[in-house]
N, C-alpha and C. Protein backbone atom coordinates (compact mmCIF):
# COMPACT_ATOMS: atom_id res chain seq x y z
N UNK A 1 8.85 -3.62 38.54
CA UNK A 1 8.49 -2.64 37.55
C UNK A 1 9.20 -2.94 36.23
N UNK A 2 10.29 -3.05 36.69
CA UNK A 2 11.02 -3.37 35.32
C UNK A 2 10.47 -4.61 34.27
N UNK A 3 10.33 -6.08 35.05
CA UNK A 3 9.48 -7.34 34.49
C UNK A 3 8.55 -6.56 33.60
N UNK A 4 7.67 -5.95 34.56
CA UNK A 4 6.03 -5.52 33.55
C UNK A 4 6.31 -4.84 32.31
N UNK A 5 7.40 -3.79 32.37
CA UNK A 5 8.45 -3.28 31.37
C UNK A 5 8.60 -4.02 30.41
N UNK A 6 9.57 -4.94 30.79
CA UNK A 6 9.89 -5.69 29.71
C UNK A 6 8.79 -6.48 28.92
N UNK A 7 7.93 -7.32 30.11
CA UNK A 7 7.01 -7.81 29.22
C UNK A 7 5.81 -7.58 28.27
N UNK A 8 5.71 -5.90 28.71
CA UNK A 8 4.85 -5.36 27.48
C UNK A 8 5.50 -4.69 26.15
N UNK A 9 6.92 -4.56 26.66
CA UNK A 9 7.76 -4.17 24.88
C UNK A 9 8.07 -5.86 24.28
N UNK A 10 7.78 -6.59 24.54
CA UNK A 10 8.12 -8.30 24.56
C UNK A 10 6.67 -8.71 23.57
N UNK A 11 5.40 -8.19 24.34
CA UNK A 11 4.72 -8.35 24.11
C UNK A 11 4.37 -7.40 22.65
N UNK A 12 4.10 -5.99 22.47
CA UNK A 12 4.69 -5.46 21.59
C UNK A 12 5.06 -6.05 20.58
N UNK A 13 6.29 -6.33 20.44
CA UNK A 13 7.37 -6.43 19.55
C UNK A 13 6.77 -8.03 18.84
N UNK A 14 6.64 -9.37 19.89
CA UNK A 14 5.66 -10.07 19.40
C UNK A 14 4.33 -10.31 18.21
N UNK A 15 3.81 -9.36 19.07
CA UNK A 15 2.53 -8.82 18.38
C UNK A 15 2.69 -8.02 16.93
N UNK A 16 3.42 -7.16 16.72
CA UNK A 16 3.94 -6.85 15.46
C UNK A 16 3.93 -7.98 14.44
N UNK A 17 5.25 -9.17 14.98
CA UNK A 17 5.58 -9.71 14.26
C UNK A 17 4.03 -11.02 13.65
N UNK A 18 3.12 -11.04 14.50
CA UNK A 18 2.27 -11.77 14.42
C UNK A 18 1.36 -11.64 13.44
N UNK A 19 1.42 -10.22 13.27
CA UNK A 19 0.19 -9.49 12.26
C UNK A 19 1.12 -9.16 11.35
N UNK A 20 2.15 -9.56 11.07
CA UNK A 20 2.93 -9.45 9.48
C UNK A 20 2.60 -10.61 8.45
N UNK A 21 2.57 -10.08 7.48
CA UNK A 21 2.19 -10.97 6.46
C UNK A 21 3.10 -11.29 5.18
N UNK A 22 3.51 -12.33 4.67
CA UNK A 22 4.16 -12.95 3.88
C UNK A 22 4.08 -12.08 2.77
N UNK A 23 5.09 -11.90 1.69
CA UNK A 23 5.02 -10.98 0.73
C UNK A 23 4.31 -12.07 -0.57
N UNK A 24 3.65 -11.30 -1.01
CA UNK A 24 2.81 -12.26 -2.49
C UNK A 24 3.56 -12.77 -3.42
N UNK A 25 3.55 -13.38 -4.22
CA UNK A 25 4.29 -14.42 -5.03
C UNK A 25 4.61 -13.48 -6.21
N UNK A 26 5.77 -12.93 -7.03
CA UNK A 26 5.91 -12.55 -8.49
C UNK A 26 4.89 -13.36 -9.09
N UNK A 27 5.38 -12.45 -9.96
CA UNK A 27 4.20 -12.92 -11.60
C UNK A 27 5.10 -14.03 -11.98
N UNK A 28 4.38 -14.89 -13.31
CA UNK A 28 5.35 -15.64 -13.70
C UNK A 28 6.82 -15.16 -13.85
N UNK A 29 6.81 -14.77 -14.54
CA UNK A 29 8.55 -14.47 -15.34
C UNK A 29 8.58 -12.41 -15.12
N UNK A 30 9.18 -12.12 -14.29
CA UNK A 30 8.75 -10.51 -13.47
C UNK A 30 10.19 -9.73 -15.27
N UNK A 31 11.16 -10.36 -15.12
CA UNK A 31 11.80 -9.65 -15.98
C UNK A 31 11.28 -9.66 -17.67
N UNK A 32 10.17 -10.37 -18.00
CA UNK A 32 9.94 -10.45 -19.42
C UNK A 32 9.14 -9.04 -19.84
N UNK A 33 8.82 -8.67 -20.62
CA UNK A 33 7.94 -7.58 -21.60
C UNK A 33 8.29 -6.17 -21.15
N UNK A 34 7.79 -5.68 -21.68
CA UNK A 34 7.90 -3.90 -22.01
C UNK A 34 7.14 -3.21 -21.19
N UNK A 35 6.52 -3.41 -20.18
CA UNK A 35 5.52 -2.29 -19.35
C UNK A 35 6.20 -1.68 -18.15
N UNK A 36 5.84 -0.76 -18.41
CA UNK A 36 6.73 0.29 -17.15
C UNK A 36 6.27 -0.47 -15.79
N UNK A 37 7.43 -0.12 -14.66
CA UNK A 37 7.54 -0.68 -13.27
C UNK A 37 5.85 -0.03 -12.75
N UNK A 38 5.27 1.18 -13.01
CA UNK A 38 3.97 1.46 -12.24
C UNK A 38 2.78 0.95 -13.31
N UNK A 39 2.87 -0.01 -14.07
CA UNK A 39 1.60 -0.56 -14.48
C UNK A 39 1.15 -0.11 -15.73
N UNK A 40 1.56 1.01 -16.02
CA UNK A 40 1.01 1.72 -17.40
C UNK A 40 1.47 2.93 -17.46
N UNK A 41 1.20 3.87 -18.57
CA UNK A 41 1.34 5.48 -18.32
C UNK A 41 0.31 6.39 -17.75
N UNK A 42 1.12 7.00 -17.21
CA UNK A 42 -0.08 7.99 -16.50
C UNK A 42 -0.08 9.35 -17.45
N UNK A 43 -1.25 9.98 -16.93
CA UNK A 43 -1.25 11.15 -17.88
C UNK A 43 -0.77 12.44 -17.34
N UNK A 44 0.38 12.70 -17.66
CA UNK A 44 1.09 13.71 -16.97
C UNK A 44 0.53 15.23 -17.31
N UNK A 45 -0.24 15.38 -18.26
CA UNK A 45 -0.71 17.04 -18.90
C UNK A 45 -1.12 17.62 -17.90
N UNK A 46 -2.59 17.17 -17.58
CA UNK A 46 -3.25 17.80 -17.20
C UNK A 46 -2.40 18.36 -15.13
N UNK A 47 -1.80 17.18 -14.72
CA UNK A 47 -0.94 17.55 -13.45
C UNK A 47 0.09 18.75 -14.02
N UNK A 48 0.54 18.63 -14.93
CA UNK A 48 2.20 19.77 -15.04
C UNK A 48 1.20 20.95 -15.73
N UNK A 49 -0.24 21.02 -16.32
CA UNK A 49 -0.49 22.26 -16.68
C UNK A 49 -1.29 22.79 -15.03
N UNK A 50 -1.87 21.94 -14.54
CA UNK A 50 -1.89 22.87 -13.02
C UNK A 50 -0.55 23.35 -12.39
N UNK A 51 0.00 22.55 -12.01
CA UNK A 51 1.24 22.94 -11.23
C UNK A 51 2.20 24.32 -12.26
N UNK A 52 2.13 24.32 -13.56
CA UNK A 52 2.51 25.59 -13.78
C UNK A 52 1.49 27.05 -13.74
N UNK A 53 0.37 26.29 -13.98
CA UNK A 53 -0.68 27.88 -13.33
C UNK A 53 -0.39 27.98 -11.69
N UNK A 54 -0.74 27.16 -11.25
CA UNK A 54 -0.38 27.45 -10.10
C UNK A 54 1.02 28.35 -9.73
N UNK A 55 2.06 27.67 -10.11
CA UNK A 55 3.15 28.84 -10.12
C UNK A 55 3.14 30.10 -10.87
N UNK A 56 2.47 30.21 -11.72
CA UNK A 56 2.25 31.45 -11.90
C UNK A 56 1.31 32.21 -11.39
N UNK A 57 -0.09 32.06 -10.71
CA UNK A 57 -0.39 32.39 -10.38
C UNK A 57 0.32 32.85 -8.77
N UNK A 58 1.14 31.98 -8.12
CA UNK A 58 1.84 32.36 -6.97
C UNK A 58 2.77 33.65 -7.32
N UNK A 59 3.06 33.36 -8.50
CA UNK A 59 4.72 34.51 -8.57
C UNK A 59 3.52 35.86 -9.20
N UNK A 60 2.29 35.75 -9.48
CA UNK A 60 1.51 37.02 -9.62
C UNK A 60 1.19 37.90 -8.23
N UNK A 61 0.87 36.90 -7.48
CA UNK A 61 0.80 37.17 -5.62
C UNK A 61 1.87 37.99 -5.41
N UNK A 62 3.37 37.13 -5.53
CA UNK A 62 4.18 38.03 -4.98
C UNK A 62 5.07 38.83 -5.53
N UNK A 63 4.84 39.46 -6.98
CA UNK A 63 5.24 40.08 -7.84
C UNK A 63 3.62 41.73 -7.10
N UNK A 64 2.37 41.19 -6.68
CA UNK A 64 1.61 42.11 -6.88
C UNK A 64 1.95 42.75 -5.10
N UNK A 65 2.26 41.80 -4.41
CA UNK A 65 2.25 42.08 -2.58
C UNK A 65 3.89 43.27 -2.91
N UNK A 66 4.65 42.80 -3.49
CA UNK A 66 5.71 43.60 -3.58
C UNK A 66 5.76 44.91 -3.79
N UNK A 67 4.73 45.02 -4.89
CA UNK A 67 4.45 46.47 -5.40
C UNK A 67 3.28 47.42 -4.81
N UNK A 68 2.66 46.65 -3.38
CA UNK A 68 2.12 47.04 -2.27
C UNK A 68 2.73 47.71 -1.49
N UNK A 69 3.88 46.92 -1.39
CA UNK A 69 4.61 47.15 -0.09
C UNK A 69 5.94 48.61 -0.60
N UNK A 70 5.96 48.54 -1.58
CA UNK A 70 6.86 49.43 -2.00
C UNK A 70 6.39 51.31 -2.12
N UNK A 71 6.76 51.88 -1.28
CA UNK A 71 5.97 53.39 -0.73
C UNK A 71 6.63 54.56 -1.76
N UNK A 72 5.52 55.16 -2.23
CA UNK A 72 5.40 55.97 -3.15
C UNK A 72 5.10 57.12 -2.38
């Protein structure tokens, strides 16, 4: 039991290494010019003006559930 054990984490571990692939070659010269590490700029507006409606719209939720829950 143990053999068959071993030889399918053997096998496994093998097999991993078989289907790995060599990392791609740098560019010519990787430290020369001015462009940011992700390729270009991204456009941050339109993401940070959702994510602040969104939080406000959340803190309207629980600014409005509060004043539900509060007995008159």
């Amino acid at each position: 039991m143990k053999k068959k054990l071993f030889a399918l984490v053997a096998l496994l571990f093998v097999s991993t290494l078989l289907l790995a692939q060599a990392p791609p070659t740098p560019p010519g010269n990787p430290g020369s010019g001015n462009t940011p590490v992700g390729g270009g700029a991204a456009p941050l507006a339109g993401g940070v003006a959702l994510l602040v409606g969104l939080a406000a719209g959340y803190g309207a939720m629980k600014i409005a559930n509060q004043k539900k829950a509060i007995p008159q």
